[in-house]
Protein backbone atom coordinates (compact mmCIF):
# COMPACT_ATOMS: atom_id res chain seq x y z
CA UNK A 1 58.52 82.12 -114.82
CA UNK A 2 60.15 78.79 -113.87
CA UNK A 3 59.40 76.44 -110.87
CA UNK A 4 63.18 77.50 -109.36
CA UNK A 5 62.59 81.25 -109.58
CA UNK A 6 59.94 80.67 -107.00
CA UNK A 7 61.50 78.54 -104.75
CA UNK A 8 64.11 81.08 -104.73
CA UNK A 9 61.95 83.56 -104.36
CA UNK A 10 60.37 82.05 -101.48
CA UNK A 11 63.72 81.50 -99.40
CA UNK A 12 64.39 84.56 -99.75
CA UNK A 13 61.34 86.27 -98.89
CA UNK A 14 60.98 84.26 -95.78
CA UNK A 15 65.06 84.98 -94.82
CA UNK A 16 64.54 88.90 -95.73
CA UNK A 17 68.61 88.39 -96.55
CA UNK A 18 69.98 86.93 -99.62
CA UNK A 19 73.20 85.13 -97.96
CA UNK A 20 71.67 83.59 -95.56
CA UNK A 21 68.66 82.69 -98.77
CA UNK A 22 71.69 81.43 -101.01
CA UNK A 23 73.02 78.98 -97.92
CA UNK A 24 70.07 77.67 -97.44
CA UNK A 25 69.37 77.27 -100.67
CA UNK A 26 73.09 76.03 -101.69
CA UNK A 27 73.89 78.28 -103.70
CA UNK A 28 76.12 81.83 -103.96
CA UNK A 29 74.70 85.15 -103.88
CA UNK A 30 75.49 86.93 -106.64
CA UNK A 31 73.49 83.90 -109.05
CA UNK A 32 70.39 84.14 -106.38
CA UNK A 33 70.24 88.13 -107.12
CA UNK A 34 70.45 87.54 -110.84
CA UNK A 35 67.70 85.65 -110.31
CA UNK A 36 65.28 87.56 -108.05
CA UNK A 37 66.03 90.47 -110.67
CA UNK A 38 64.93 88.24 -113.80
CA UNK A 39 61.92 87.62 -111.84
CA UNK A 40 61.01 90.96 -111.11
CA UNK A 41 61.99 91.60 -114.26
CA UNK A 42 59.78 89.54 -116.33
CA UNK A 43 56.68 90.03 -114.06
CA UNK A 44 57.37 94.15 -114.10
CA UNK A 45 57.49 94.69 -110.81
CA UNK A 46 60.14 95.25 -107.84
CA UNK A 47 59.36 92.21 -105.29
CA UNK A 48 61.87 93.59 -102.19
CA UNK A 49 62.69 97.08 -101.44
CA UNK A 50 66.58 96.65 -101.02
CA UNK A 51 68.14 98.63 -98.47
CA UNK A 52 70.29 98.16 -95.32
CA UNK A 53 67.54 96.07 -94.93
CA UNK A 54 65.51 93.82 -97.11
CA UNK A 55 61.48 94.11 -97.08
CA UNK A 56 58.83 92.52 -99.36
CA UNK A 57 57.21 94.94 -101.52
CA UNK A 58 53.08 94.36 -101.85
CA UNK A 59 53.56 93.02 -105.05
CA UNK A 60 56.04 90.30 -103.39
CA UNK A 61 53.60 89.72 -100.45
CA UNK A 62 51.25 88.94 -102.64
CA UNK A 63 52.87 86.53 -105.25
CA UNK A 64 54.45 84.91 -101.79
CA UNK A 65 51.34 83.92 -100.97
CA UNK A 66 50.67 82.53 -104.21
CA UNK A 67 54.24 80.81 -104.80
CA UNK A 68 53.51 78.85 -101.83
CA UNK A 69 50.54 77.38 -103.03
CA UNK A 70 52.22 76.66 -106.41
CA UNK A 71 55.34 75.23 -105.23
CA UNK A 72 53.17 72.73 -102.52
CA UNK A 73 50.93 72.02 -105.79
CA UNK A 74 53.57 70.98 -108.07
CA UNK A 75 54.95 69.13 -105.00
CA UNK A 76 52.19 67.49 -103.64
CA UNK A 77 51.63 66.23 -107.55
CA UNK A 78 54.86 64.84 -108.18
CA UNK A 79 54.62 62.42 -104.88
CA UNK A 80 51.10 61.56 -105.94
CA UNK A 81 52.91 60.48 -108.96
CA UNK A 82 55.46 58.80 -107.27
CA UNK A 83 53.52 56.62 -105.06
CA UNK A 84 50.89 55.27 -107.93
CA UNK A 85 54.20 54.72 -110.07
CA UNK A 86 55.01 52.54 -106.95
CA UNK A 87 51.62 51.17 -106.09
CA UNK A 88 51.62 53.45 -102.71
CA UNK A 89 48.47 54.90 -103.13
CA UNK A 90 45.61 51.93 -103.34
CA UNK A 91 45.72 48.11 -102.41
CA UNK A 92 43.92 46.02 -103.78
CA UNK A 93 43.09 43.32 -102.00
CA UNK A 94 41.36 39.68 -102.43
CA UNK A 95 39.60 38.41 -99.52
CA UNK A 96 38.74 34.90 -98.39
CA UNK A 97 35.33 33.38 -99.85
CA UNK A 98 36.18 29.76 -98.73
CA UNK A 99 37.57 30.43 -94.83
CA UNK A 100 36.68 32.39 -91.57
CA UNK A 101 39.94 33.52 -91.16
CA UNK A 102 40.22 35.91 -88.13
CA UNK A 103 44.00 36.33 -89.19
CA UNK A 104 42.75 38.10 -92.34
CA UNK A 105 40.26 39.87 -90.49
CA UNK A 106 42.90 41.43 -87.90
CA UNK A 107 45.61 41.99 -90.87
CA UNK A 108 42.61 44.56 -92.88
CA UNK A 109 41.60 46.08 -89.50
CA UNK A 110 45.42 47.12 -88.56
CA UNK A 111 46.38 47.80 -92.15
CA UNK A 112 43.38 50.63 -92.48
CA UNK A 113 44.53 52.04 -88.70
CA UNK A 114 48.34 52.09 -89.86
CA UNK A 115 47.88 53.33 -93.34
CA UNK A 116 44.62 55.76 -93.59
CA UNK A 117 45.88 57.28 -96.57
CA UNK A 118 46.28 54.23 -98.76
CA UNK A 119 42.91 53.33 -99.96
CA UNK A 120 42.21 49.79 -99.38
CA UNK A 121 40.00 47.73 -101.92
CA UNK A 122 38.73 44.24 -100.63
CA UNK A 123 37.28 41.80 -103.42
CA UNK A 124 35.96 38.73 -102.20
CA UNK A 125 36.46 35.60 -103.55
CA UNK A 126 37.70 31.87 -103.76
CA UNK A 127 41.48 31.14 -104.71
CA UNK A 128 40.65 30.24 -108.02
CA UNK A 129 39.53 33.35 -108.90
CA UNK A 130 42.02 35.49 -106.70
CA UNK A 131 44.68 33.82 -108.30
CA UNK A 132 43.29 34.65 -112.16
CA UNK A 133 42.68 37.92 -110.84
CA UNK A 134 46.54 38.13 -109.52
CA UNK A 135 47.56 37.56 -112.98
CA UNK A 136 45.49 39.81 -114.79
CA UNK A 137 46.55 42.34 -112.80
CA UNK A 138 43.71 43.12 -111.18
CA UNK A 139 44.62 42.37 -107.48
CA UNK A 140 47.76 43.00 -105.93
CA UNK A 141 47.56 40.60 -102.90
CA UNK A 142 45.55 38.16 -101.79
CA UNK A 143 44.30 35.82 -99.06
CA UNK A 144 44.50 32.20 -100.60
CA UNK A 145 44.38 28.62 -99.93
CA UNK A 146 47.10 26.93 -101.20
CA UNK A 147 49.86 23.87 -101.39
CA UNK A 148 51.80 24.29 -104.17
CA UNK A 149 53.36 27.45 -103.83
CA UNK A 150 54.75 27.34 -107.63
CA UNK A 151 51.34 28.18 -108.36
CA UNK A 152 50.48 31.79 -106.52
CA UNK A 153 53.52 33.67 -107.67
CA UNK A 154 55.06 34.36 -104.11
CA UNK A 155 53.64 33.35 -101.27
CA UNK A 156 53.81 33.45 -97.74
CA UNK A 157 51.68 30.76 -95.50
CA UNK A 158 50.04 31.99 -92.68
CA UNK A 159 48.20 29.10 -90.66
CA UNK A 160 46.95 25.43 -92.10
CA UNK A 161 42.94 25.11 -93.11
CA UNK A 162 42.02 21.77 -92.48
CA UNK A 163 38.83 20.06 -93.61
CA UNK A 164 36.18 18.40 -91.82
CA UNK A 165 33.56 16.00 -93.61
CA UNK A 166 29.71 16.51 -92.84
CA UNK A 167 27.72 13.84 -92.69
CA UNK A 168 23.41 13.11 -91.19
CA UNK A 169 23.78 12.51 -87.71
CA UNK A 170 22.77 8.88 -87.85
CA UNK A 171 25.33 7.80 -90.34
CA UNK A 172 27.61 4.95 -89.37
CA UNK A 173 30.60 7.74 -89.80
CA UNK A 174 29.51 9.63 -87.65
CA UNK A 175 30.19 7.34 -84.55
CA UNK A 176 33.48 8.06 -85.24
CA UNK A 177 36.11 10.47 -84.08
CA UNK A 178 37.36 10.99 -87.29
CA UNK A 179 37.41 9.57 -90.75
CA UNK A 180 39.62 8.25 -93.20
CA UNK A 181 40.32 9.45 -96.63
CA UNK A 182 39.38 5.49 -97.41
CA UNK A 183 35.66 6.13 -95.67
CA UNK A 184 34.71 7.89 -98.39
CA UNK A 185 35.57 4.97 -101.24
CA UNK A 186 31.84 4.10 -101.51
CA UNK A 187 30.10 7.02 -100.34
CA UNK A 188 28.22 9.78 -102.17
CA UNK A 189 29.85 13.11 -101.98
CA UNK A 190 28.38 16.46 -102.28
CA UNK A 191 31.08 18.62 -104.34
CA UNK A 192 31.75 21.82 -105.35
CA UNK A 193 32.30 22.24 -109.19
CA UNK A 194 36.03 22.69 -110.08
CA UNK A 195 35.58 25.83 -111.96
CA UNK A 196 34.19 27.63 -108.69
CA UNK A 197 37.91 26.97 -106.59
CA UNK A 198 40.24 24.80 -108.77
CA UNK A 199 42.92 24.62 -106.07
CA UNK A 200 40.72 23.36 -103.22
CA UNK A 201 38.93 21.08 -105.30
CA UNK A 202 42.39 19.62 -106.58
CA UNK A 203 43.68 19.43 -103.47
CA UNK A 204 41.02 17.23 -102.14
CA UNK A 205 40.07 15.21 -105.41
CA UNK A 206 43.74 14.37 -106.39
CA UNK A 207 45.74 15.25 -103.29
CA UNK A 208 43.87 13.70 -100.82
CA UNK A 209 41.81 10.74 -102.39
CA UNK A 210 43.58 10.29 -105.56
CA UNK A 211 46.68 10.08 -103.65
CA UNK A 212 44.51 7.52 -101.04
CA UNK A 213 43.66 6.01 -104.60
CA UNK A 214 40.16 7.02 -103.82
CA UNK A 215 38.37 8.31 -106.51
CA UNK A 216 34.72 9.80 -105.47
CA UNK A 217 31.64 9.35 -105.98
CA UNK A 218 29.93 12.89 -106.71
CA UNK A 219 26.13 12.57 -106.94
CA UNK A 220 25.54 16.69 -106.88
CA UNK A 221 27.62 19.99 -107.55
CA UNK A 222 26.50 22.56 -105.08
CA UNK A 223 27.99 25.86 -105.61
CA UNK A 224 27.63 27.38 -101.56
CA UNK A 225 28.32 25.27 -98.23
CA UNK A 226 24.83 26.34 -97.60
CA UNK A 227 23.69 24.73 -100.71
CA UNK A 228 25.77 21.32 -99.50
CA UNK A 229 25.09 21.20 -96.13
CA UNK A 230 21.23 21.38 -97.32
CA UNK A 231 21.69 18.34 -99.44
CA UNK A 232 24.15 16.64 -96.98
CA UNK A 233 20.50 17.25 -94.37
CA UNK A 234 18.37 15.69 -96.86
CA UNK A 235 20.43 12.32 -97.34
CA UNK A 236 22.18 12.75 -100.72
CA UNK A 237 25.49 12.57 -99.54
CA UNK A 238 28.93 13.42 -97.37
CA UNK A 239 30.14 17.01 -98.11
CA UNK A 240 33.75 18.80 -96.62
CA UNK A 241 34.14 22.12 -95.22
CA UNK A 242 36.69 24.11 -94.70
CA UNK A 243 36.91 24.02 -90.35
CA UNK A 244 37.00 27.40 -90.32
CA UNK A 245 33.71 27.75 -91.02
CA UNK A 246 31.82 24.97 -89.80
CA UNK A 247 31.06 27.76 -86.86
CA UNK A 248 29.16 29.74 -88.91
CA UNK A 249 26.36 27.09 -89.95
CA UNK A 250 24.08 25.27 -87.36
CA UNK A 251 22.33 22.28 -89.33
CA UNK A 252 20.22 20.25 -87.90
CA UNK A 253 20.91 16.92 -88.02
CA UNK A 254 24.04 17.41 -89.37
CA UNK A 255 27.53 16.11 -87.38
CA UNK A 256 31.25 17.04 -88.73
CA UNK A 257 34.20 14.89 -88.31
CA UNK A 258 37.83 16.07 -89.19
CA UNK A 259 39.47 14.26 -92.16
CA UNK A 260 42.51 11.91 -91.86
CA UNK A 261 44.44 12.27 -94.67
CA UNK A 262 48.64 12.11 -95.69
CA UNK A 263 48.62 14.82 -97.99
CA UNK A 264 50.05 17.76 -97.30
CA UNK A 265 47.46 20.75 -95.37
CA UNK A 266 46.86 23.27 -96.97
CA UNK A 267 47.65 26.41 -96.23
CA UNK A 268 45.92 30.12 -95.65
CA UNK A 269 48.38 32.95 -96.74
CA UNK A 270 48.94 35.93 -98.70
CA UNK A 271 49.96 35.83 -102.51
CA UNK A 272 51.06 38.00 -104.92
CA UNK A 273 52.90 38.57 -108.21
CA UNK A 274 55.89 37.66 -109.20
CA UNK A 275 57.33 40.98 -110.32
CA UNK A 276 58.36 43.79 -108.74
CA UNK A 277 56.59 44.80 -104.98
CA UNK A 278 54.58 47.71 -105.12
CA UNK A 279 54.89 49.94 -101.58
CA UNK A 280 51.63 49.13 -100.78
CA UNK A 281 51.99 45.33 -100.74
CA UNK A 282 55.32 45.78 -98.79
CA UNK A 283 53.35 47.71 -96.07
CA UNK A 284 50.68 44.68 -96.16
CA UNK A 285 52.97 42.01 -96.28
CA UNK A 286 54.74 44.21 -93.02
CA UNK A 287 51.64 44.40 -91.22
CA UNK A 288 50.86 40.29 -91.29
CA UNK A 289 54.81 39.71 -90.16
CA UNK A 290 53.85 41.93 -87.37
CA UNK A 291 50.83 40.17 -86.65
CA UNK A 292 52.67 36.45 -87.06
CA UNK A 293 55.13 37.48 -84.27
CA UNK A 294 52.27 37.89 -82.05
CA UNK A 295 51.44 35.09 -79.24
CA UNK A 296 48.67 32.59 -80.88
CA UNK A 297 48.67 33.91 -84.51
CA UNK A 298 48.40 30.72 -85.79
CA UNK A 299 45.76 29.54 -83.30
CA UNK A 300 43.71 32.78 -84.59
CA UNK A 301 43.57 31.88 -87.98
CA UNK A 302 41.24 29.19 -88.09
CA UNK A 303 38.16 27.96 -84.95
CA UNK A 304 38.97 28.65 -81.11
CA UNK A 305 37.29 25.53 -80.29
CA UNK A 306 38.07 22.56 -82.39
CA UNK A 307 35.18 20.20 -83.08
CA UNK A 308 32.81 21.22 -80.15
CA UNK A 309 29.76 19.99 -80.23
CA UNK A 310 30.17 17.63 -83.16
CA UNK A 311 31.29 14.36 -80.89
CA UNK A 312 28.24 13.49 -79.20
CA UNK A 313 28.71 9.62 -79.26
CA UNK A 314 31.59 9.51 -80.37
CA UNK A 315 33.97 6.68 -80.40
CA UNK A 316 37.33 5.88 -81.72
CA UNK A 317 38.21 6.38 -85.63
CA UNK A 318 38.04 2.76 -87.06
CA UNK A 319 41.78 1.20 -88.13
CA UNK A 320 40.08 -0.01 -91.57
């Protein structure tokens, strides 16, 4: 029995009349009845009782049933092939370790909603690891933070993440508005090791104060903002964070100040491989241009309320 002597079958069984079977089927008549009688012929029984009218037999009501189910099977299994063959079926996704970005957030949130059937997988991380990951093959998108785009495969930005430098409350620094890359020349600095985020930490060790030609002073590795901000309280040095998340930590006796610097922002997007674009990604990367045409998607991305809170006494950012 082959898969096309059902689907005849079937179209004719549901027309009861073999021209109007063969039309819809595109096909003659005489080749469709050749057919139905091979069938019958190799299963042993009559399927129609052909008169002036045509009728189903019980044997043909009964493998009807069945040849429904089979031909939806075989069906349903070669789109299930399809769409893994095309990456349809499953995302999976990196999300952002480093940044609170609502923009991410709102792009998961719509992307389950609008796509129920493609199984979404988030893996959280930092862009170092998002973007090993990427390569490996073992993501197919991801939130990242990044200024080079050369290095993430494609890319495409979604809002800048700028950094703000913490800092006791009585430091000298803190009196003002904002500091200078050049602040930091003789100050102890709470880092993150390179390993953990290699872009970040590049960006703001050679993009921001080697291009300043600041080179810093790092007196501790801490491998969480929680770990740095706990240091920064005790006295053992200045420590960034990304101002997306400043929000999310209340320190006492700690004050944040955004950092003045000419190198280029960096910038929270979506990355992934160079190669072909699975479905899947295509319907991501659909759902954030969506979202980016929306009134204040930019503003979203990173803090509502820039810096409130953290001026108290503040007064101008010094020239030198």
């Amino acid at each position: 029995m082959e898969f096309r002597q059902l689907r005849y079958f079937i179209a004719v069984a549901e027309e009861l009349h073999f021209g109007r079977a063969a039309e819809r089927l595109r096909m003659t008549g005489p080749p469709l009845s050749q057919q139905i009688r091979a069938l019958e012929r190799e299963l042993g029984v009559e399927l129609f009782v052909r008169g002036r009218h045509i009728e189903l037999t019980e044997a043909g009501r009964a493998l009807l049933e069945q040849a429904r189910c089979a031909t939806e099977a075989v069906t349903h299994a070669a789109q299930v092939a399809r769409e893994v063959g095309e990456g349809t079926t499953r995302l999976r996704l990196g999300y952002p370790a480093a940044v609170a970005s609502t923009c991410a957030s709102m792009a998961v949130r719509m992307f389950r909603e609008r796509f129920p059937a493609i199984v979404l997988e988030t893996v959280v991380g930092h862009t170092g690891a998002h973007l090993t990951a990427l390569g490996a093959r073992q993501l197919d998108a991801a939130f990242v933070l990044s200024g080079r785009w050369e290095r993430v495969g494609r890319f495409r930005p979604l809002h800048p993440e700028r950094f703000l430098v913490a800092m006791p409350e009585e430091h000298p620094l803190a009196r003002l508005l904002a500091v200078r890359v050049e602040h930091l020349a003789r100050e102890p600095v709470v880092l993150f090791p390179r390993a953990l985020d290699p872009v970040v930490h590049d960006h703001l060790v050679v993009d921001v104060c080697g291009g300043a030609g600041i080179s810093l002073s790092v007196v501790l590795e801490a491998t969480t903002l929680e770990s740095s901000l706990g240091a920064v309280a005790a006295g053992l040095g200045l420590a960034f964070a990304a101002e997306s998340v400043v929000d999310r930590f209340t320190v006492r006796g700690i004050a944040f100040r955004p950092l003045v610097a000419t190198a280029p922002v960096l910038q929270v997007g979506v990355a992934w491989r160079r190669e072909a674009t699975p479905k899947a990604v295509r319907r991501f990367l659909a759902v954030i241009d969506e979202l980016a045409r929306g009134p204040g998607f930019a503003e979203r991305g990173g803090r509502a309320d820039h810096h409130n809170g953290h001026r108290r006494g503040a007064v101008p950012v010094a020239s030198g």
